[in-house]
N, C-alpha and C. Protein backbone atom coordinates (compact mmCIF):
# COMPACT_ATOMS: atom_id res chain seq x y z
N UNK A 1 -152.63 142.06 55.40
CA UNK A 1 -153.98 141.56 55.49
C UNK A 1 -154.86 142.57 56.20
N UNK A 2 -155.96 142.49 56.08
CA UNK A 2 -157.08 143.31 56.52
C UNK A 2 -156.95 142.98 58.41
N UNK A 3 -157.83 144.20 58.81
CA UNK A 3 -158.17 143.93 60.32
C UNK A 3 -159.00 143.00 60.77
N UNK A 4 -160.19 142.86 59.79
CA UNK A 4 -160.91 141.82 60.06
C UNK A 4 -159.99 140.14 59.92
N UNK A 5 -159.45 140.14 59.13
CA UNK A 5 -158.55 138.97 59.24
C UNK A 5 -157.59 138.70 60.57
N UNK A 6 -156.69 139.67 60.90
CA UNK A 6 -155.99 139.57 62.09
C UNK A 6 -157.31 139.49 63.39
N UNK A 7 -158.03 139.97 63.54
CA UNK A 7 -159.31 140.11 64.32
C UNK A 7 -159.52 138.49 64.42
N UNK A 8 -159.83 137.95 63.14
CA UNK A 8 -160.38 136.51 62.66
C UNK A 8 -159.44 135.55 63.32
N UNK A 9 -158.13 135.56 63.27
CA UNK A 9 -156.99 134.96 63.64
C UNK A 9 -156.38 134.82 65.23
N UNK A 10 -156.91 136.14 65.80
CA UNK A 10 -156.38 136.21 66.95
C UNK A 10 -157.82 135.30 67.86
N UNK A 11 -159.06 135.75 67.42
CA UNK A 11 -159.82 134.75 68.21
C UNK A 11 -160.23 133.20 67.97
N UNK A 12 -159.51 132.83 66.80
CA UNK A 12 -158.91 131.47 66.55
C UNK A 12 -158.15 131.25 67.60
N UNK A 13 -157.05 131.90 67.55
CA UNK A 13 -155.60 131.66 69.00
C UNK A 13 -156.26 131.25 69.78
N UNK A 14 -157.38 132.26 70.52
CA UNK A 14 -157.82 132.13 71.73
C UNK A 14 -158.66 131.01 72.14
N UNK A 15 -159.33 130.47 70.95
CA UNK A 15 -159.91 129.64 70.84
C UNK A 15 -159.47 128.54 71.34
N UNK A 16 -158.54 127.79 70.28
CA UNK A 16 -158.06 126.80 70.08
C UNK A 16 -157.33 126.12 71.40
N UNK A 17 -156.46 127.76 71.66
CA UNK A 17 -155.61 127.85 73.03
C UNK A 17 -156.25 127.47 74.24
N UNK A 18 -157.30 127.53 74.25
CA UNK A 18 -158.43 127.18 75.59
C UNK A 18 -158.95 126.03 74.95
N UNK A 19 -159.30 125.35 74.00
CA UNK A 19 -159.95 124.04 73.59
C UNK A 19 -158.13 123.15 74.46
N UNK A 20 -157.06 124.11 74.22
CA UNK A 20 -155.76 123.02 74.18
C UNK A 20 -155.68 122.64 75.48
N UNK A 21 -156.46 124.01 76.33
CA UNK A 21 -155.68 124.01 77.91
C UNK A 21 -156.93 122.62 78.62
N UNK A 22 -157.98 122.74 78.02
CA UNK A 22 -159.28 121.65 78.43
C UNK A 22 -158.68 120.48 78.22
N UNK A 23 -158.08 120.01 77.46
CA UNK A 23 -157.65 119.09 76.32
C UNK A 23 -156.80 118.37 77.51
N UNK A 24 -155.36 119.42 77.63
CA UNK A 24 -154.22 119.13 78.45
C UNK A 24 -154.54 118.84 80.20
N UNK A 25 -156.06 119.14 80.35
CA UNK A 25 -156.03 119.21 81.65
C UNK A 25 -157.21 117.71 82.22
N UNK A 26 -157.41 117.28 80.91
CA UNK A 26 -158.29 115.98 81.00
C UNK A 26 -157.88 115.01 81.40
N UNK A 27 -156.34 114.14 81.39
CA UNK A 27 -155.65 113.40 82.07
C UNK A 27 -155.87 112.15 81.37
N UNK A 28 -156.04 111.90 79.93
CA UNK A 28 -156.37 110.65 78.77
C UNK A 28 -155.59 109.88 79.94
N UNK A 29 -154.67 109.57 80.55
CA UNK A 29 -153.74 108.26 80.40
C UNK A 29 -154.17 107.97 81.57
N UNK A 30 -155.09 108.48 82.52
CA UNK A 30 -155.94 107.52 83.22
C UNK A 30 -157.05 107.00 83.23
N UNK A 31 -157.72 106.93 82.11
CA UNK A 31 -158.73 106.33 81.57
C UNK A 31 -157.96 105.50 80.77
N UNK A 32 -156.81 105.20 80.50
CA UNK A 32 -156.49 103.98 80.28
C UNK A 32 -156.65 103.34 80.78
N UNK A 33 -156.20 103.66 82.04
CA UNK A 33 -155.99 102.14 83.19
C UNK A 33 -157.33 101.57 83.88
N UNK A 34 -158.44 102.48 83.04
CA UNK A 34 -159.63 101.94 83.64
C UNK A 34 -160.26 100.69 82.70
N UNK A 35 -161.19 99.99 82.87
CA UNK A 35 -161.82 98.89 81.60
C UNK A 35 -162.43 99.43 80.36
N UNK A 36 -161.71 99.10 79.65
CA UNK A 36 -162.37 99.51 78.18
C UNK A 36 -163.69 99.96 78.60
N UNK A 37 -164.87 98.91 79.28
CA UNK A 37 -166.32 99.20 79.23
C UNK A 37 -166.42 100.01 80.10
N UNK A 38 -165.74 100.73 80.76
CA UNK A 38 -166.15 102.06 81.53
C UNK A 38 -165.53 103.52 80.68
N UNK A 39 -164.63 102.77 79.55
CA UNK A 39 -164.71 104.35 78.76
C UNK A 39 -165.54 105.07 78.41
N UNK A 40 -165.29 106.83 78.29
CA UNK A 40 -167.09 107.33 77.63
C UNK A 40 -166.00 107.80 76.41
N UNK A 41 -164.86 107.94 76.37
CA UNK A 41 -164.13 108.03 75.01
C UNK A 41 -162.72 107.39 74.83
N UNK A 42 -162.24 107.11 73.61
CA UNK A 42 -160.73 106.47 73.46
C UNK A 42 -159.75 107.11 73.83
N UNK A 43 -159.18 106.92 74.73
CA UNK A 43 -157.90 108.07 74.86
C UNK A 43 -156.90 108.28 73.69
N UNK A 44 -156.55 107.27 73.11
CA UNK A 44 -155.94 107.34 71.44
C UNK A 44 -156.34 108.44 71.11
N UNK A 45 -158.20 108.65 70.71
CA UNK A 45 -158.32 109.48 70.16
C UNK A 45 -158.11 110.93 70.67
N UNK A 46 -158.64 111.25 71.79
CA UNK A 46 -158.06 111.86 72.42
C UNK A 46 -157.04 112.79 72.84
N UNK A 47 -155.98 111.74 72.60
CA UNK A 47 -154.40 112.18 72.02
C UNK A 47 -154.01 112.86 70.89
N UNK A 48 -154.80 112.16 70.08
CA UNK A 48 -154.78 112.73 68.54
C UNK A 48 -155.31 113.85 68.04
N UNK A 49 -156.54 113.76 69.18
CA UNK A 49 -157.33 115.44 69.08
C UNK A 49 -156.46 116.01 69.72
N UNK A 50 -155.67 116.25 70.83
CA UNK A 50 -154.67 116.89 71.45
C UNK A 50 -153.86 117.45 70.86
N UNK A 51 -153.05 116.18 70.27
CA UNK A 51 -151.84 116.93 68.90
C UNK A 51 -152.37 117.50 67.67
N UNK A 52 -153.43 117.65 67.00
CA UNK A 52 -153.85 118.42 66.11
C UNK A 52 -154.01 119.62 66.80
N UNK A 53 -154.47 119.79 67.61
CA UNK A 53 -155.00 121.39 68.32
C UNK A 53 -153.52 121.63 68.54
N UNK A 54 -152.55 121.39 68.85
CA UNK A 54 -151.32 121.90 68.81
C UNK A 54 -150.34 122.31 67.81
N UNK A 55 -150.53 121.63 66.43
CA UNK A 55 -150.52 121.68 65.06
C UNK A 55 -151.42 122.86 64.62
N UNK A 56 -152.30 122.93 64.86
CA UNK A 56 -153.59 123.92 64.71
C UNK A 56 -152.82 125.30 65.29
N UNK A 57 -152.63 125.08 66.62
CA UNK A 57 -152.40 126.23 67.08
C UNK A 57 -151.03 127.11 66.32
N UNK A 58 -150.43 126.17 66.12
CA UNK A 58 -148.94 126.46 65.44
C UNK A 58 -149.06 126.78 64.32
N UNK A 59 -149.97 126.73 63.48
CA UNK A 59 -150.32 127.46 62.33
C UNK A 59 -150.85 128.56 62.19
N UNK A 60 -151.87 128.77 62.95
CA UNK A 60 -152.73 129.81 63.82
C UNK A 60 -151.51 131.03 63.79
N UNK A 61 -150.28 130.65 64.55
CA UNK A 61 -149.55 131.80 65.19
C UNK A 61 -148.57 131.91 64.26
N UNK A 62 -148.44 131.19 63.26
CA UNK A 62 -147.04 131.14 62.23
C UNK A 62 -147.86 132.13 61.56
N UNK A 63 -149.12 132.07 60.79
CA UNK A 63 -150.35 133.05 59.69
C UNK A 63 -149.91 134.39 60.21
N UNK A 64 -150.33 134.58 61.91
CA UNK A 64 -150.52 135.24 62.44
C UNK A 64 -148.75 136.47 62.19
N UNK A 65 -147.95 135.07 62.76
CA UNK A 65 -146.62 136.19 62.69
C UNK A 65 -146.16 136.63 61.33
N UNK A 66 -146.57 135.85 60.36
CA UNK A 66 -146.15 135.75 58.70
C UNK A 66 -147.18 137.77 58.78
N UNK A 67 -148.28 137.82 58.96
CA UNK A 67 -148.78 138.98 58.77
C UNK A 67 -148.22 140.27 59.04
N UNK A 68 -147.47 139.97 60.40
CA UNK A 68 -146.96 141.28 60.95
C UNK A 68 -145.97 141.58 60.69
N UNK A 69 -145.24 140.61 59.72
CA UNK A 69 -143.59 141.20 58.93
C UNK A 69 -144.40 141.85 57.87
């Protein structure tokens, strides 16, 4: 693949990788234990945005290593 592609890919990584570390450092499962009416978001969802960005990322770096063989 081109440079601009690996270029394209690696600041995806970086991306995503810092959306993951925000993500992981938000603490969903204590806004559970608070009242529904004081949520400002679902932790479900939350979660789910969590595990996609990890899915995400894992594709990200599989593209990434598939290139350099």
């Amino acid at each position: 693949m081109s440079t601009d592609n690996e270029a394209f890919l690696h600041g995806l990584e970086i991306e995503v990788a810092a959306e993951l570390a925000i993500a992981e450092s938000s603490h969903f499962e204590d806004v559970a234990r608070t009242p529904v009416t004081e949520w400002l978001f679902d932790p479900t969802d939350a979660e789910r945005y969590e595990v996609n960005l990890r899915g995400l990322l894992g594709a990200v770096e599989a593209v990434e290593e598939g290139e350099t063989r």
